[in-house]
Protein backbone atom coordinates (compact mmCIF):
# COMPACT_ATOMS: atom_id res chain seq x y z
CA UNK A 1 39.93 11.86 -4.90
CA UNK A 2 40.45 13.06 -8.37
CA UNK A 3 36.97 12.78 -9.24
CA UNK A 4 34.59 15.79 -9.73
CA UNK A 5 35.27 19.28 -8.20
CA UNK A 6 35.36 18.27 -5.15
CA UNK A 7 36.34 15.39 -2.77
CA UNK A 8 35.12 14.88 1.27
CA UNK A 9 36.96 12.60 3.49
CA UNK A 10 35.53 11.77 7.01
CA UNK A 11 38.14 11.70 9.45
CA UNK A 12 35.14 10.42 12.66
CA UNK A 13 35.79 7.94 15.18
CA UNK A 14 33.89 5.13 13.45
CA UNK A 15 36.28 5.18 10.47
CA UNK A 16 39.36 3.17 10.13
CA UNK A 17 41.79 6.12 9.85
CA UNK A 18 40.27 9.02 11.78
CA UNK A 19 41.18 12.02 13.96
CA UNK A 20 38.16 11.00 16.59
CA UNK A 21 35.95 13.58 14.27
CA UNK A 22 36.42 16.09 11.35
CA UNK A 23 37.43 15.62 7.96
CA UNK A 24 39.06 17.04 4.87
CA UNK A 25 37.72 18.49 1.55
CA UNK A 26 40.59 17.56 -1.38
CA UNK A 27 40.36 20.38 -4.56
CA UNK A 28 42.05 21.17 -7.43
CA UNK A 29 42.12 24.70 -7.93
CA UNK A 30 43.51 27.63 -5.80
CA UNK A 31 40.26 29.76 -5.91
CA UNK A 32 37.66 26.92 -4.69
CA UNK A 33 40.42 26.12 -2.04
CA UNK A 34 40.69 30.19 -0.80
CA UNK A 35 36.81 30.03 -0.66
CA UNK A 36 36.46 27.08 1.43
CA UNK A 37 39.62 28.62 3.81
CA UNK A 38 37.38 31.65 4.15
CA UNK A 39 34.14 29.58 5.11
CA UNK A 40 36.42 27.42 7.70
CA UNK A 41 37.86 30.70 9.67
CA UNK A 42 34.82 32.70 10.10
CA UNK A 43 35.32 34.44 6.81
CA UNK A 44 38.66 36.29 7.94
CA UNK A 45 41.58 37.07 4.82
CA UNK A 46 43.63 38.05 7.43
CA UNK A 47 43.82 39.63 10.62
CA UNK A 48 41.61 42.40 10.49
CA UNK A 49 39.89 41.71 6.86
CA UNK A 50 36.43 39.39 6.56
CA UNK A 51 35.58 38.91 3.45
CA UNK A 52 32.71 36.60 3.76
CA UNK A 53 30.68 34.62 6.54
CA UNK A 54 31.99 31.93 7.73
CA UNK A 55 32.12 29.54 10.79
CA UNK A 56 35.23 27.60 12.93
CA UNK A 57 35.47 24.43 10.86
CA UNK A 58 39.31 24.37 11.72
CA UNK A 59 40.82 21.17 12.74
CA UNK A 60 42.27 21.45 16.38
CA UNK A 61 45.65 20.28 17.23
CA UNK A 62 44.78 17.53 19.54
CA UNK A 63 42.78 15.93 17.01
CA UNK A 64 45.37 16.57 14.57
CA UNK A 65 48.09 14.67 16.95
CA UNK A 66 45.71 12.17 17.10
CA UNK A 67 45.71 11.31 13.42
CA UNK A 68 49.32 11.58 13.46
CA UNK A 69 49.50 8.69 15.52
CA UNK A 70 46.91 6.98 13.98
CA UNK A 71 48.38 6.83 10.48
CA UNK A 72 50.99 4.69 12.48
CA UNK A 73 49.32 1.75 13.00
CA UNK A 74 46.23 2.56 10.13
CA UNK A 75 47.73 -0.01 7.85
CA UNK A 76 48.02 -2.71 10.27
CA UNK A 77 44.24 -1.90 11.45
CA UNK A 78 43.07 -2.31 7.52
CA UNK A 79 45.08 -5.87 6.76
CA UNK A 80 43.45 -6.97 10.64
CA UNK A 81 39.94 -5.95 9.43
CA UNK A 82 40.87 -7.34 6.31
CA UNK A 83 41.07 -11.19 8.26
CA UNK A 84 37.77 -10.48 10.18
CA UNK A 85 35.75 -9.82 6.63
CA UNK A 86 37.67 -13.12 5.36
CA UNK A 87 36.43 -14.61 8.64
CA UNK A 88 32.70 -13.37 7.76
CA UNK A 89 32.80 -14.29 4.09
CA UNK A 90 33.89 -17.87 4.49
CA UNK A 91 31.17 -18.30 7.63
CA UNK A 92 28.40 -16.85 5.71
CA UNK A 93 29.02 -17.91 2.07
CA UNK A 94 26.40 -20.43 2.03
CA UNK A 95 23.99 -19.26 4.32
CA UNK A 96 20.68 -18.99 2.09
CA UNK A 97 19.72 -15.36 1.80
CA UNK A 98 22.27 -13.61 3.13
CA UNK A 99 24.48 -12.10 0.44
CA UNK A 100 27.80 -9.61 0.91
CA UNK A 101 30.03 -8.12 -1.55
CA UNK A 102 32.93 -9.45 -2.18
CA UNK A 103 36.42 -7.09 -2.96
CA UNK A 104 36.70 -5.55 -6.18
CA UNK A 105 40.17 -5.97 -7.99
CA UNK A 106 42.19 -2.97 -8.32
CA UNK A 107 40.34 -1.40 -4.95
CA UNK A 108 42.62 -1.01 -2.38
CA UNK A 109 39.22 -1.66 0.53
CA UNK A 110 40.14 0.12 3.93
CA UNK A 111 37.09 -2.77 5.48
CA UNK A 112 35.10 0.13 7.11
CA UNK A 113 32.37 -1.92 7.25
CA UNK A 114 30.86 -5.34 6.35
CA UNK A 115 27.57 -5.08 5.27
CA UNK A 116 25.65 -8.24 4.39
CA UNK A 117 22.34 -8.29 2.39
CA UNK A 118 18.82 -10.25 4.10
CA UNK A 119 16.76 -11.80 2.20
CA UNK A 120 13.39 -11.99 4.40
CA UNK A 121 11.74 -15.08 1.98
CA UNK A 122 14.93 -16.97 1.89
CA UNK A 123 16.81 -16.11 5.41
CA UNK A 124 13.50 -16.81 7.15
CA UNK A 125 13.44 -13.49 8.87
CA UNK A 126 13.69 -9.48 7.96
CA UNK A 127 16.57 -7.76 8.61
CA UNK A 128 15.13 -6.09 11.86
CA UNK A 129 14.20 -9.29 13.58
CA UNK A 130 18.09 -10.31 13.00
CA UNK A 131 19.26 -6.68 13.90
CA UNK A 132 16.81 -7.10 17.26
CA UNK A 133 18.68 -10.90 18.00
CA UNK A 134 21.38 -9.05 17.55
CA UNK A 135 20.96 -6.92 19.85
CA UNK A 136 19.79 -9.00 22.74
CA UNK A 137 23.02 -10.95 22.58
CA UNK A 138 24.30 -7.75 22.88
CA UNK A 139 25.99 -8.08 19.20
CA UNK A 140 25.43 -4.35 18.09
CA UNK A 141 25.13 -4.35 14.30
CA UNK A 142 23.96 -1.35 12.21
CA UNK A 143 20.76 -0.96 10.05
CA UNK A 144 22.13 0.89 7.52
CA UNK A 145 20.61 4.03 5.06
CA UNK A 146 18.03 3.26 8.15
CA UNK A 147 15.83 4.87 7.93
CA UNK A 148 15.63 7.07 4.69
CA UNK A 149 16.07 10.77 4.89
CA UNK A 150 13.29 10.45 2.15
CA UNK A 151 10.98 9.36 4.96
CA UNK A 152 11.60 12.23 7.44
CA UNK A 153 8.82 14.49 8.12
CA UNK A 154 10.83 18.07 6.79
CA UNK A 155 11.16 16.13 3.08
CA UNK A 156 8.20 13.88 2.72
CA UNK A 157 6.05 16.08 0.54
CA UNK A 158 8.81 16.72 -1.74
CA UNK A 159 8.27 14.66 -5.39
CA UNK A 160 11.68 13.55 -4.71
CA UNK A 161 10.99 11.50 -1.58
CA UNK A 162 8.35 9.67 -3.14
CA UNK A 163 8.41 5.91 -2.26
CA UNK A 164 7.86 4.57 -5.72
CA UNK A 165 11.17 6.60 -7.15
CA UNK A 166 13.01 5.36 -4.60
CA UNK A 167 12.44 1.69 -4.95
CA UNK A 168 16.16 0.74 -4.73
CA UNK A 169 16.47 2.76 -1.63
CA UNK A 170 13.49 1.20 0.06
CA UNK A 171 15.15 -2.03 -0.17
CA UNK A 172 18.49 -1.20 0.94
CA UNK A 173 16.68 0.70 3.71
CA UNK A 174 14.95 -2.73 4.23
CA UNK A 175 17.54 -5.71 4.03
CA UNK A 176 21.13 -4.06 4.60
CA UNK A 177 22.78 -4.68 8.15
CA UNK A 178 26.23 -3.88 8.91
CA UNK A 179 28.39 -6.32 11.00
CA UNK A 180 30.67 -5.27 13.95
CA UNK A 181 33.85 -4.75 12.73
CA UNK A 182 37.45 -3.88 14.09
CA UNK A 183 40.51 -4.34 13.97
CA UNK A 184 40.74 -5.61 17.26
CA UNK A 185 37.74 -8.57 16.81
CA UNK A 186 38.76 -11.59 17.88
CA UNK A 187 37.76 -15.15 17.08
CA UNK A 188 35.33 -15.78 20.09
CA UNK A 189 33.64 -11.83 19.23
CA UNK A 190 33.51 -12.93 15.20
CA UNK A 191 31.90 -16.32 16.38
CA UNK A 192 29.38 -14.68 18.31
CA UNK A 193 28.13 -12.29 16.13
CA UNK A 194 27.85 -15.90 13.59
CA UNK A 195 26.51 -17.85 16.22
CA UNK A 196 23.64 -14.87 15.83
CA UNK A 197 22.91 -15.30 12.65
CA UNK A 198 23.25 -18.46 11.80
């Protein structure tokens, strides 16, 4: 969070600490952090003073008890998740053209997600006919950076969204797929989202 200006966190339901939606903007000096209060409380200094617009970004206290009593049990959730990506690596480490990452020392990993990596030639299908069998085992993975903001109709004519300077993101687009994971996966849910792919 020390890096740049300005840090986000997402507090939404699909994250492994969250306050079933908002977030939090982490900053390091006193003026950015007065602006931002103005822009979350309609613009209001005080009771009767508005000194700029503004809109109700305010976190509300239920949501706020909430992650209370989530940061309980949020480290036990992350070393649980933690055994269902162990579970996934060792399954999947020598399936041909599926690659993962693996975790990178010094990072403490909160195992958000587990995206693997398809390779169409060597798997022996896309990523969308394995997000499709997926699905009709009812296994509900996520296509991932799917699809591109790049490709949407409001920023297509931009020189920005043009395919060929976005080659990395075309095939991330293309090949990621994110497998279910929770901290409350068990062996027979991890072994049929494997018995999908493999």
């Amino acid at each position: 969070l020390n890096a740049g200006d300005m840090s986000t966190l997402s507090f939404h339901a699909t994250k492994v600490y969250n306050t079933i939606e908002g977030g939090a903007l982490v900053m390091h000096d006193e003026q950015t952090k007065k602006r931002i209060d103005y822009l979350k409380n309609f613009g209001f200094a005080d009771e009767v003073t508005v000194v700029a617009p503004g809109i109700n970004s305010k976190m509300d206290e239920v949501r706020a008890a909430y992650g209370l009593l989530n940061l309980r049990q949020v480290d036990s959730a992350i070393a649980a998740r933690r055994q269902v990506a162990i579970k996934y690596r060792e399954a999947l480490s020598g399936v041909d053209g599926i690659t993962f990452f693996d975790d990178m020392p010094g990072v403490k990993h909160n195992y958000s997600y587990f995206p693997i990596f398809i390779d169409a030639e060597k798997y022996g299908m896309t990523r969308d006919e394995l997000y499709y069998r997926m699905k009709e085992h009812n296994v509900l993975g996520r296509r991932y950076f799917y699809p591109l903001i790049s490709t949407f109709g409001s920023y297509q004519g931009l020189q920005s969204a043009i395919p060929e300077n976005l080659i990395n993101a075309h095939r991330m687009a293309d090949s990621v797929i994110c497998l279910p994971m929770h901290h409350a996966l068990g062996d027979g849910d991890i072994k049929r989202v494997l018995d999908c792919i493999m």
